[in-house]
Protein backbone atom coordinates (compact mmCIF):
# COMPACT_ATOMS: atom_id res chain seq x y z
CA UNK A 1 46.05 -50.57 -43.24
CA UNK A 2 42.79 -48.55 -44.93
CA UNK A 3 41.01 -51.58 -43.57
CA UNK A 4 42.40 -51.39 -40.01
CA UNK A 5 41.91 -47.98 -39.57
CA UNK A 6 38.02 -48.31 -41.00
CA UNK A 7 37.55 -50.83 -38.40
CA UNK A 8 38.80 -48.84 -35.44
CA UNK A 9 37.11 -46.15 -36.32
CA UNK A 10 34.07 -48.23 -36.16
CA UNK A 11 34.71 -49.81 -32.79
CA UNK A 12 34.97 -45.78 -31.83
CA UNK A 13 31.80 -44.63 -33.04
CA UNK A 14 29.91 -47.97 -30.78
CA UNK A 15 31.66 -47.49 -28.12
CA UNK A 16 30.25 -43.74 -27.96
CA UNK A 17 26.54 -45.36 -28.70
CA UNK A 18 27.04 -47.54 -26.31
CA UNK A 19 28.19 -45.01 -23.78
CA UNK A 20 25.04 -42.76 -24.82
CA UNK A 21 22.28 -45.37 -23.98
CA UNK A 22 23.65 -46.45 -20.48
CA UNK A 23 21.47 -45.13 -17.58
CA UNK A 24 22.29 -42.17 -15.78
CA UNK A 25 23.27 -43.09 -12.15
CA UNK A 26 20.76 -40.92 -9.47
CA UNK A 27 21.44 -40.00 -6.10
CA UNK A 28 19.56 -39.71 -3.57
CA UNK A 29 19.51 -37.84 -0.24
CA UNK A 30 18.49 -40.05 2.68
CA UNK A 31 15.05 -37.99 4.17
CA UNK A 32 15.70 -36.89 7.63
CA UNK A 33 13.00 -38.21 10.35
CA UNK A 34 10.76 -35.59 11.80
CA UNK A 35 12.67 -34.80 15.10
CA UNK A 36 10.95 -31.44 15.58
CA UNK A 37 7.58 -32.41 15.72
CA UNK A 38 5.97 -28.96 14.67
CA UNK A 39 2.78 -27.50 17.17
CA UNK A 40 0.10 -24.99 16.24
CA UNK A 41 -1.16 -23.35 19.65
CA UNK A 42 -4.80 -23.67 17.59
CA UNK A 43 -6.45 -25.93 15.03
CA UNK A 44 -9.05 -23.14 14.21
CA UNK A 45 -8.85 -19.47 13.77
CA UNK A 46 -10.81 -16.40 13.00
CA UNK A 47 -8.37 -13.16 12.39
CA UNK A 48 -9.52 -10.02 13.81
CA UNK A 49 -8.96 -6.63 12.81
CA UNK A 50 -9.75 -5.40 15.85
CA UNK A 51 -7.02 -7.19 17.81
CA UNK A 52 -4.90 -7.82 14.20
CA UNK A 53 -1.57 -6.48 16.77
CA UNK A 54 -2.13 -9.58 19.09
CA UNK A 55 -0.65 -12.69 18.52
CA UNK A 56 -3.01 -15.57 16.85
CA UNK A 57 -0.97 -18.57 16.56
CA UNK A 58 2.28 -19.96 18.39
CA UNK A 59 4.31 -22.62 17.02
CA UNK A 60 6.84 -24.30 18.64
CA UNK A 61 9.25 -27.26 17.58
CA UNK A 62 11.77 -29.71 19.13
CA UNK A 63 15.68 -29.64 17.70
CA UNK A 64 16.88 -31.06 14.97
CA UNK A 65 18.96 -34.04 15.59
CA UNK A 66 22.27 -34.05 13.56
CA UNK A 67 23.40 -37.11 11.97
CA UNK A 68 27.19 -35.22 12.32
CA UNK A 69 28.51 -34.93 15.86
CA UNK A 70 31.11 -31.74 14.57
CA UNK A 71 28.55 -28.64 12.82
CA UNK A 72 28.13 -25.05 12.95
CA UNK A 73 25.12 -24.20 13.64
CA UNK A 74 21.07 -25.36 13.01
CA UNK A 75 18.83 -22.80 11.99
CA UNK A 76 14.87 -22.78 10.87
CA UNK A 77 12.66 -21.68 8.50
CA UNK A 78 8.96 -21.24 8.61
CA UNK A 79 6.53 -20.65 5.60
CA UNK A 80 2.99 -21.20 4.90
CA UNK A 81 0.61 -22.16 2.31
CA UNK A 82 -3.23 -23.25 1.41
CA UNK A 83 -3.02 -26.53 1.63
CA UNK A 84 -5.02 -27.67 -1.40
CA UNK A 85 -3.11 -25.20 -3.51
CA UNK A 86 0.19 -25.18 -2.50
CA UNK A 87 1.94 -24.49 -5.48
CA UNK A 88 -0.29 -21.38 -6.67
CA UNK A 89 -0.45 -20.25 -2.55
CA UNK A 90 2.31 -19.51 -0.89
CA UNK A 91 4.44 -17.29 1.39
CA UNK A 92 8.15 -16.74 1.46
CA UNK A 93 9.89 -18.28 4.18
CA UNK A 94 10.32 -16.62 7.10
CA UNK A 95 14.33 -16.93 8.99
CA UNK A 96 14.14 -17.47 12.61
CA UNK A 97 17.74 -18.43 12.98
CA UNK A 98 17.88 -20.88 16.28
CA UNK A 99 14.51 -20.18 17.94
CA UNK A 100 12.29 -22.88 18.88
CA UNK A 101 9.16 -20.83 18.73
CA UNK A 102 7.43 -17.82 17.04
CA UNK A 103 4.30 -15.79 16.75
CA UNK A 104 1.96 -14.47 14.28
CA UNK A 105 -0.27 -11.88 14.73
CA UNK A 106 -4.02 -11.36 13.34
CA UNK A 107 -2.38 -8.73 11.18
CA UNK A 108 0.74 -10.86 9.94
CA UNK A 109 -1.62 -14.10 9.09
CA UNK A 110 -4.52 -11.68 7.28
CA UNK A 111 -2.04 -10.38 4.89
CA UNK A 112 -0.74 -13.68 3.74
CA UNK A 113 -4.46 -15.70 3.69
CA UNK A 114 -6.34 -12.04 1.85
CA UNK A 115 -3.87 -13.08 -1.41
CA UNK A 116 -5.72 -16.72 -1.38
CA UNK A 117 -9.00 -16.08 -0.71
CA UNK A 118 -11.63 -13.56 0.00
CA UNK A 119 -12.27 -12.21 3.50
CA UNK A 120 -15.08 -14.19 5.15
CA UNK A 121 -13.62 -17.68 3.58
CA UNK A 122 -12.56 -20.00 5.78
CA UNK A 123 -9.05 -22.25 4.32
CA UNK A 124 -6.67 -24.55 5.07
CA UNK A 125 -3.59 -23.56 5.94
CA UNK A 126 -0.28 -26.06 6.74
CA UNK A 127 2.89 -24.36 8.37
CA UNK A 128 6.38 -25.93 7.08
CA UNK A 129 9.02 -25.97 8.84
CA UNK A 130 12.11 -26.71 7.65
CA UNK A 131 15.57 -27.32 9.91
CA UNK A 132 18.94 -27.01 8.42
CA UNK A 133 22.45 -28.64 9.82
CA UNK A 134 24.80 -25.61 8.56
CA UNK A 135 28.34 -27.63 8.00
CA UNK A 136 31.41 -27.60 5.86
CA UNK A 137 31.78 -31.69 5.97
CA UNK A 138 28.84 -32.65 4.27
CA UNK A 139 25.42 -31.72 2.95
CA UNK A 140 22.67 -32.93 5.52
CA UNK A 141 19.11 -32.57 3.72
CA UNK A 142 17.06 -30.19 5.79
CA UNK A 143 14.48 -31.82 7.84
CA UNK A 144 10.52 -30.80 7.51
CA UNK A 145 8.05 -30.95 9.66
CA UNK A 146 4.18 -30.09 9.32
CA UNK A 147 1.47 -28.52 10.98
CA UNK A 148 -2.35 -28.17 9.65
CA UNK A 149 -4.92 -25.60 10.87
CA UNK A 150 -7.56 -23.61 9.10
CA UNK A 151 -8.03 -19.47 9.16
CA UNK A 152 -10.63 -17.41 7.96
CA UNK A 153 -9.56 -13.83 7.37
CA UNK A 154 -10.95 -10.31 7.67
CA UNK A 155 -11.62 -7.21 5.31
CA UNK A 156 -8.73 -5.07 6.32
CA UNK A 157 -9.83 -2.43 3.17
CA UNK A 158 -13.34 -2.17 2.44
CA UNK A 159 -14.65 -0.59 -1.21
CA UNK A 160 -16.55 2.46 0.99
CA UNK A 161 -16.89 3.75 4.40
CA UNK A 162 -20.49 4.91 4.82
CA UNK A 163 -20.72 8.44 7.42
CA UNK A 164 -23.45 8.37 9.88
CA UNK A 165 -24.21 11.91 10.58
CA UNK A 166 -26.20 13.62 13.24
CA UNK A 167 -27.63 16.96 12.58
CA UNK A 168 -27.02 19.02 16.35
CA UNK A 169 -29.99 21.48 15.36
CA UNK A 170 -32.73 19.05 13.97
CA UNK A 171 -31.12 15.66 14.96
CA UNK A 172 -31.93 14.65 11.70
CA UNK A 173 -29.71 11.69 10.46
CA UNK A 174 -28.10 10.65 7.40
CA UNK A 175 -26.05 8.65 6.01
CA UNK A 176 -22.80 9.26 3.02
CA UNK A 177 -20.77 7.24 1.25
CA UNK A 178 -17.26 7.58 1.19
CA UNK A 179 -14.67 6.35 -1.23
CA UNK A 180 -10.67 5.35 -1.74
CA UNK A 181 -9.24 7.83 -4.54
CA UNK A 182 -7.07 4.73 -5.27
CA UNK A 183 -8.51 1.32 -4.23
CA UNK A 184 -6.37 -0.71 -1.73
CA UNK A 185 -5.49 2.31 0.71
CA UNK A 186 -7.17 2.71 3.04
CA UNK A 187 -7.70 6.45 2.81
CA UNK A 188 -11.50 7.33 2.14
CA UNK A 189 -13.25 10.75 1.18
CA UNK A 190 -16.17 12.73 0.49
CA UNK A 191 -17.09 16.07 0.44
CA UNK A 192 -20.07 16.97 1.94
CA UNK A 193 -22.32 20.25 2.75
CA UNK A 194 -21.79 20.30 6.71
CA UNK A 195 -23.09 21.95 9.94
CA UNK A 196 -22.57 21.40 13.35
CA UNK A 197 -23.29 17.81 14.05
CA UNK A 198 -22.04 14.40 15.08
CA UNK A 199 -20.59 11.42 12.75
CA UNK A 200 -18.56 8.23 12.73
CA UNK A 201 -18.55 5.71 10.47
CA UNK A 202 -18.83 1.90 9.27
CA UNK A 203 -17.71 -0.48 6.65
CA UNK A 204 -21.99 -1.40 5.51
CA UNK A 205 -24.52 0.44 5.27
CA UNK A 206 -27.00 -2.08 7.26
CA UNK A 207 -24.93 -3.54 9.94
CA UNK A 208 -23.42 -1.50 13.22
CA UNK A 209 -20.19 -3.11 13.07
CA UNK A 210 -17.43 -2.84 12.48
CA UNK A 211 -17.19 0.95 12.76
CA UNK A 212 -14.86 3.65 13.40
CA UNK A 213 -15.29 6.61 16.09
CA UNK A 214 -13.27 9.01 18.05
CA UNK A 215 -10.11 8.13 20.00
CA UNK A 216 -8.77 11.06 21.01
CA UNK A 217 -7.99 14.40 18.75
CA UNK A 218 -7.93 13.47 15.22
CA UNK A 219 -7.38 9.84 16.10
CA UNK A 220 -9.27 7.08 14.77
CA UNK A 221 -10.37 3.78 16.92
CA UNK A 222 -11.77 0.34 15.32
CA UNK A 223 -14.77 -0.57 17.51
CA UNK A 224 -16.04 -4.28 16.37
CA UNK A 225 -18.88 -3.65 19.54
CA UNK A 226 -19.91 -1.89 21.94
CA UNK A 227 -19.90 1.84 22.26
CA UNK A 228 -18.65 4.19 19.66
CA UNK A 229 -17.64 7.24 20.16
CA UNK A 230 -18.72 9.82 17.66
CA UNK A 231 -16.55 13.17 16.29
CA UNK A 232 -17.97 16.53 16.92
CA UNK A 233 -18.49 19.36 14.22
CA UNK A 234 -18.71 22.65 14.87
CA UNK A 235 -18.31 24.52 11.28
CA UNK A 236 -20.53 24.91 8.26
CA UNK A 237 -20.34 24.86 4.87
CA UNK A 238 -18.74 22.42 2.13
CA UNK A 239 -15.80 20.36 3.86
CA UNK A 240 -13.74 17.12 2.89
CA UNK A 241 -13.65 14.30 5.42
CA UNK A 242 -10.29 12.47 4.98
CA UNK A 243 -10.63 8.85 7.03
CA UNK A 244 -6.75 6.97 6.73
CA UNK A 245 -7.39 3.52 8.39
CA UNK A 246 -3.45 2.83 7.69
CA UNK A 247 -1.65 1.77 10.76
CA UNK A 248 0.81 4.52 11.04
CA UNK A 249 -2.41 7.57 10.96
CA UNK A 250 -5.81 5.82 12.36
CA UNK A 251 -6.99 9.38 11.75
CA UNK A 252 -9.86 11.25 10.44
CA UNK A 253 -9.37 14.84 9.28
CA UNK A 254 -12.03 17.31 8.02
CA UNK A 255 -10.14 20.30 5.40
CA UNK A 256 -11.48 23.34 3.79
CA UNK A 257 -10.16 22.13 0.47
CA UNK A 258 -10.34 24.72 -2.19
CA UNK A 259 -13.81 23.46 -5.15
CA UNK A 260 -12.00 24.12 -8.40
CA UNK A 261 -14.51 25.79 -11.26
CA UNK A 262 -13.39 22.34 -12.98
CA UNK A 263 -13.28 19.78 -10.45
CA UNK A 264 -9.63 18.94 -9.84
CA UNK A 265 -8.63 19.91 -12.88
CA UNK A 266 -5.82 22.86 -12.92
CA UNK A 267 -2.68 23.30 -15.94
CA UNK A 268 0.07 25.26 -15.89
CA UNK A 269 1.10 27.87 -18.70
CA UNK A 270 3.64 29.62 -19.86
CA UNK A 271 7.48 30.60 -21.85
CA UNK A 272 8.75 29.99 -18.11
CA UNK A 273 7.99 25.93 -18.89
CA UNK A 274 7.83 23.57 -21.58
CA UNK A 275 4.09 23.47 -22.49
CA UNK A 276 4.47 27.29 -23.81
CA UNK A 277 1.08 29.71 -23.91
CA UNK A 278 -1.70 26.96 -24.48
CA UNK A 279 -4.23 26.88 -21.88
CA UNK A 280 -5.97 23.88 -23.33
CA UNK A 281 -2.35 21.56 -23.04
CA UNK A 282 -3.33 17.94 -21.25
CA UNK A 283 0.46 17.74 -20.66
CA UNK A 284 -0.15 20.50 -18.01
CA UNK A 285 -2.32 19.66 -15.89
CA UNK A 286 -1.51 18.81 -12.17
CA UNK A 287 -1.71 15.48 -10.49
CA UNK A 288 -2.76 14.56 -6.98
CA UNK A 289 -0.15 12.20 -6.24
CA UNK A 290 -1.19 11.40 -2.76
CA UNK A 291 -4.51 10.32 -1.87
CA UNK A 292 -3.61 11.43 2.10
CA UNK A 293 -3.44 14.83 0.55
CA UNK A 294 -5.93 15.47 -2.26
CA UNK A 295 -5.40 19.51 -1.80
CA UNK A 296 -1.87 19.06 -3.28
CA UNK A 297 -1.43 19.48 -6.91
CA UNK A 298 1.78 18.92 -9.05
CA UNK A 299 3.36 19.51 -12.01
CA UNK A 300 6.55 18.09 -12.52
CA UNK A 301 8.57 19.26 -16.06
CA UNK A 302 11.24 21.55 -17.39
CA UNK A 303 11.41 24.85 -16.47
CA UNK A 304 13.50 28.14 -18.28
CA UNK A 305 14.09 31.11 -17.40
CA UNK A 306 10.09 33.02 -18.10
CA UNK A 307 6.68 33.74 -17.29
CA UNK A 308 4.00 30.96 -15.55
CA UNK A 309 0.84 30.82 -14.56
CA UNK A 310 -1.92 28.22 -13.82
CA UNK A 311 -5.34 27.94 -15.78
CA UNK A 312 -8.63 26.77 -13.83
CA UNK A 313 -10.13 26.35 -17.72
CA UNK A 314 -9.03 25.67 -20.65
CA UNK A 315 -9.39 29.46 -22.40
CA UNK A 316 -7.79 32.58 -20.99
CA UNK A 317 -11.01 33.87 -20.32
CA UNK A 318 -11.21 31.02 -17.70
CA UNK A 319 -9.93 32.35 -14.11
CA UNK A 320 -6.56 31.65 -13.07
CA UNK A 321 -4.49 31.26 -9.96
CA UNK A 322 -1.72 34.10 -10.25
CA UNK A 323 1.61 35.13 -8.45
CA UNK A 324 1.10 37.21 -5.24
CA UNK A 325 3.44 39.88 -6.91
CA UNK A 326 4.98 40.68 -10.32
CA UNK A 327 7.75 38.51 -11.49
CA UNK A 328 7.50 36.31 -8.22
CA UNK A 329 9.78 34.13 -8.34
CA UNK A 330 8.39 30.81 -7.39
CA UNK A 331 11.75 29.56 -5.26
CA UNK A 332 11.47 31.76 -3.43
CA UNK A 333 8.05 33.27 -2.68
CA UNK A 334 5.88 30.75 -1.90
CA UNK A 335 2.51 33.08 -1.54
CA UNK A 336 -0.60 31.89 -3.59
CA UNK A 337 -3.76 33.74 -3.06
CA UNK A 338 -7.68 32.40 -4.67
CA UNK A 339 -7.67 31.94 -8.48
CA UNK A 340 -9.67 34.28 -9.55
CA UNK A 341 -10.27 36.43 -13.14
CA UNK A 342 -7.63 39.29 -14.74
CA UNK A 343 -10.04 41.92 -14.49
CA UNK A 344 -9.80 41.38 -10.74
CA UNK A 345 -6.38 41.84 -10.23
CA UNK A 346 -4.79 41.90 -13.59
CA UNK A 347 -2.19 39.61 -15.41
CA UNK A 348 0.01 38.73 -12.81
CA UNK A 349 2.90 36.13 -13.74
CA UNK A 350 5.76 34.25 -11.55
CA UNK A 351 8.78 34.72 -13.16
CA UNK A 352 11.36 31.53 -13.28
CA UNK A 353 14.80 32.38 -12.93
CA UNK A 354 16.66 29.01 -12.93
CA UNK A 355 16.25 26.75 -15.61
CA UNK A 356 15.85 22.59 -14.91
CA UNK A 357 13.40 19.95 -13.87
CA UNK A 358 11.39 20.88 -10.85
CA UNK A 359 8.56 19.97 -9.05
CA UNK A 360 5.51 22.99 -9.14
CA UNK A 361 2.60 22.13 -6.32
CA UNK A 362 -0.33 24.08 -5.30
CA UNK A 363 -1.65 23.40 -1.54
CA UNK A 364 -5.17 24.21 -1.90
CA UNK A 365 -6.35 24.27 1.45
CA UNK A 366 -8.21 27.26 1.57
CA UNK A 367 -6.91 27.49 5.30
CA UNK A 368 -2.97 27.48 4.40
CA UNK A 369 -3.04 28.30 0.24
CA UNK A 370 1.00 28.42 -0.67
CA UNK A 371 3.02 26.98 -3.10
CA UNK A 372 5.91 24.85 -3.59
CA UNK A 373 8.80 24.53 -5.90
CA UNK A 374 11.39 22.11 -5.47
CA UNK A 375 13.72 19.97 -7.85
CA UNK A 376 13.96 16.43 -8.64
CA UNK A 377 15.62 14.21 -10.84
């Protein structure tokens, strides 16, 4: 029986071999044909900021043909990548439900191409499209079809903006750089001794174009030739020129912005927070947090109920920017005169009187100084 059992036990443990070394079975989808026959409207483009809200490229595509006569619905996708690379370059797919066409603009194609390659560089692009049979039968494999063209993409953020400026007195001209607080905004600044005179501005500090001039107000227009239109001045002394090329401001501002004893460098103080009396604390100094608005400084921490005030230095013999009244609460009186030293005015403290995590910010525009104090989270 011992010998039975050994032997079917045997016949067990080969038949489980066996099983092990047979060949998975694979299948396949059948490929679809190419039914839709994807168009570019061009073979060859150059993007354009100036016309970057225009359309650039068309594509349009024939059905899908279902193998099924009884579906729901077909539906397309469209994505795009650098055809040499297409694995390290890509875009997501865009959904364009049942449409047999869409557009790109100068501005939709720049942003994808500017991740691939530098502005200037001319690449190879293919569109995919891809068709899909939406059914509860069967799975259909989605059908693809191809289009090649090439691009070549613009700068939408330079490094600098260079001010060309026009003395109205002398009509002596010169020329500043501006720069982006944080690099990739678009926002550009520079503070600069003015008088009355004329500027606008371009992206080099050799060529003409392209530059920016007046629209209309404060508004901001992309000229890539012709004339351009330069912004008057009328005041003197030290002002910051604000430039935001963004889409949603095109608009150049010029602010009295308040020139700290140490440049942009103001802490709080104080038993009314959590850094206590040390004038010298790094973890109370204010932040800019928005490169639109470079006169607004913040302090976000715990507050109690006591005394606050904010340090220009790092001693107390440095000047200070004080509450417009004893025990000001800083909810609710939102004054704020120039910092200035004790002996001018004496010790003058806002007073918290509800404890938790707020928000302090000083608007330093010496046009509209005031204060803020709001919670967060």
């Amino acid at each position: 029986m011992n010998t039975i059992n050994k032997f079917f036990g045997l016949l067990c443990v080969l038949l489980v071999f066996t099983a092990c070394n047979e060949d998975p079975t694979y299948f396949t989808l059948e490929n679809q044909p190419d039914d839709m026959h994807l168009q570019a409207s061009v073979t060859e483009l150059t993007l354009s900021k100036a016309q970057e809200d225009e359309s650039a490229v068309t594509f349009k595509w024939n059905t899908v043909k279902s193998p099924i006569e009884n579906y729901d619905s077909i539906t397309y996708a469209l994505r795009f990548y650098a055809t040499d690379s297409k694995n390290e370059h890509h875009s997501d797919f865009f959904s364009l439900g049942g449409a047999h066409e869409v557009s790109f603009t100068h501005k939709d194609l720049n942003a994808i191409v500017a991740r691939w390659v530098p502005a200037g560089t001319s690449i190879a692009v293919t569109a995919e499209l891809v068709g899909t049979v939406n059914n509860q039968i069967k799975y259909i494999k989605p059908e693809v079809s191809k289009v090649e063209f090439r691009v070549t993409g613009y700068e939408k953020n330079p490094t600098y903006l260079y001010a060309h400026i026009k003395d109205d007195a002398t009509g002596a001209e010169r020329v500043e750089r501006m720069s982006q607080r944080q690099l990739g905004t678009g926002i550009y600044e520079a503070t600069l001794s003015m008088k009355p005179c004329t500027y606008y501005f371009t992206t080099s500090t050799t060529d003409a174009y392209p530059a920016y001039g007046q629209d209309t107000g404060e508004k901001v227009k992309y000229v890539d030739n012709g004339n351009v239109q330069p912004f008057t001045n009328t005041v003197t002394g030290k002002r910051t020129i604000i430039v935001d090329t963004n889409d949603d401001f095109m608009d150049c501002r010029v602010l009295n912005i308040v020139q700290l004893p140490n440049p942009e460098t103001i802490r709080i103080v104080g038993d009314g927070c959590s850094i206590g009396w040390d004038p010298a604390s790094s973890e109370g100094v204010f932040t800019i947090e928005n490169p639109r608005y470079p006169y607004i400084y913040s302090w976000v921490g715990e507050f109690k109920v006591g005394e606050i005030k904010v340090n220009t230095g790092t001693s107390w013999g440095d000047q200070f920017f004080y509450a417009p009244e004893p025990n000001a609460d800083p909810a609710v009186n939102h004054q704020l005169g120039m910092f200035r030293y004790e002996s001018a005015g004496g010790d003058v403290k806002w007073k918290v009187t509800t404890p938790g995590r707020f928000k302090f910010s000083l608007y330093l525009d010496a046009d509209d100084l005031h204060t803020s104090f709001e919670p967060v989270q």
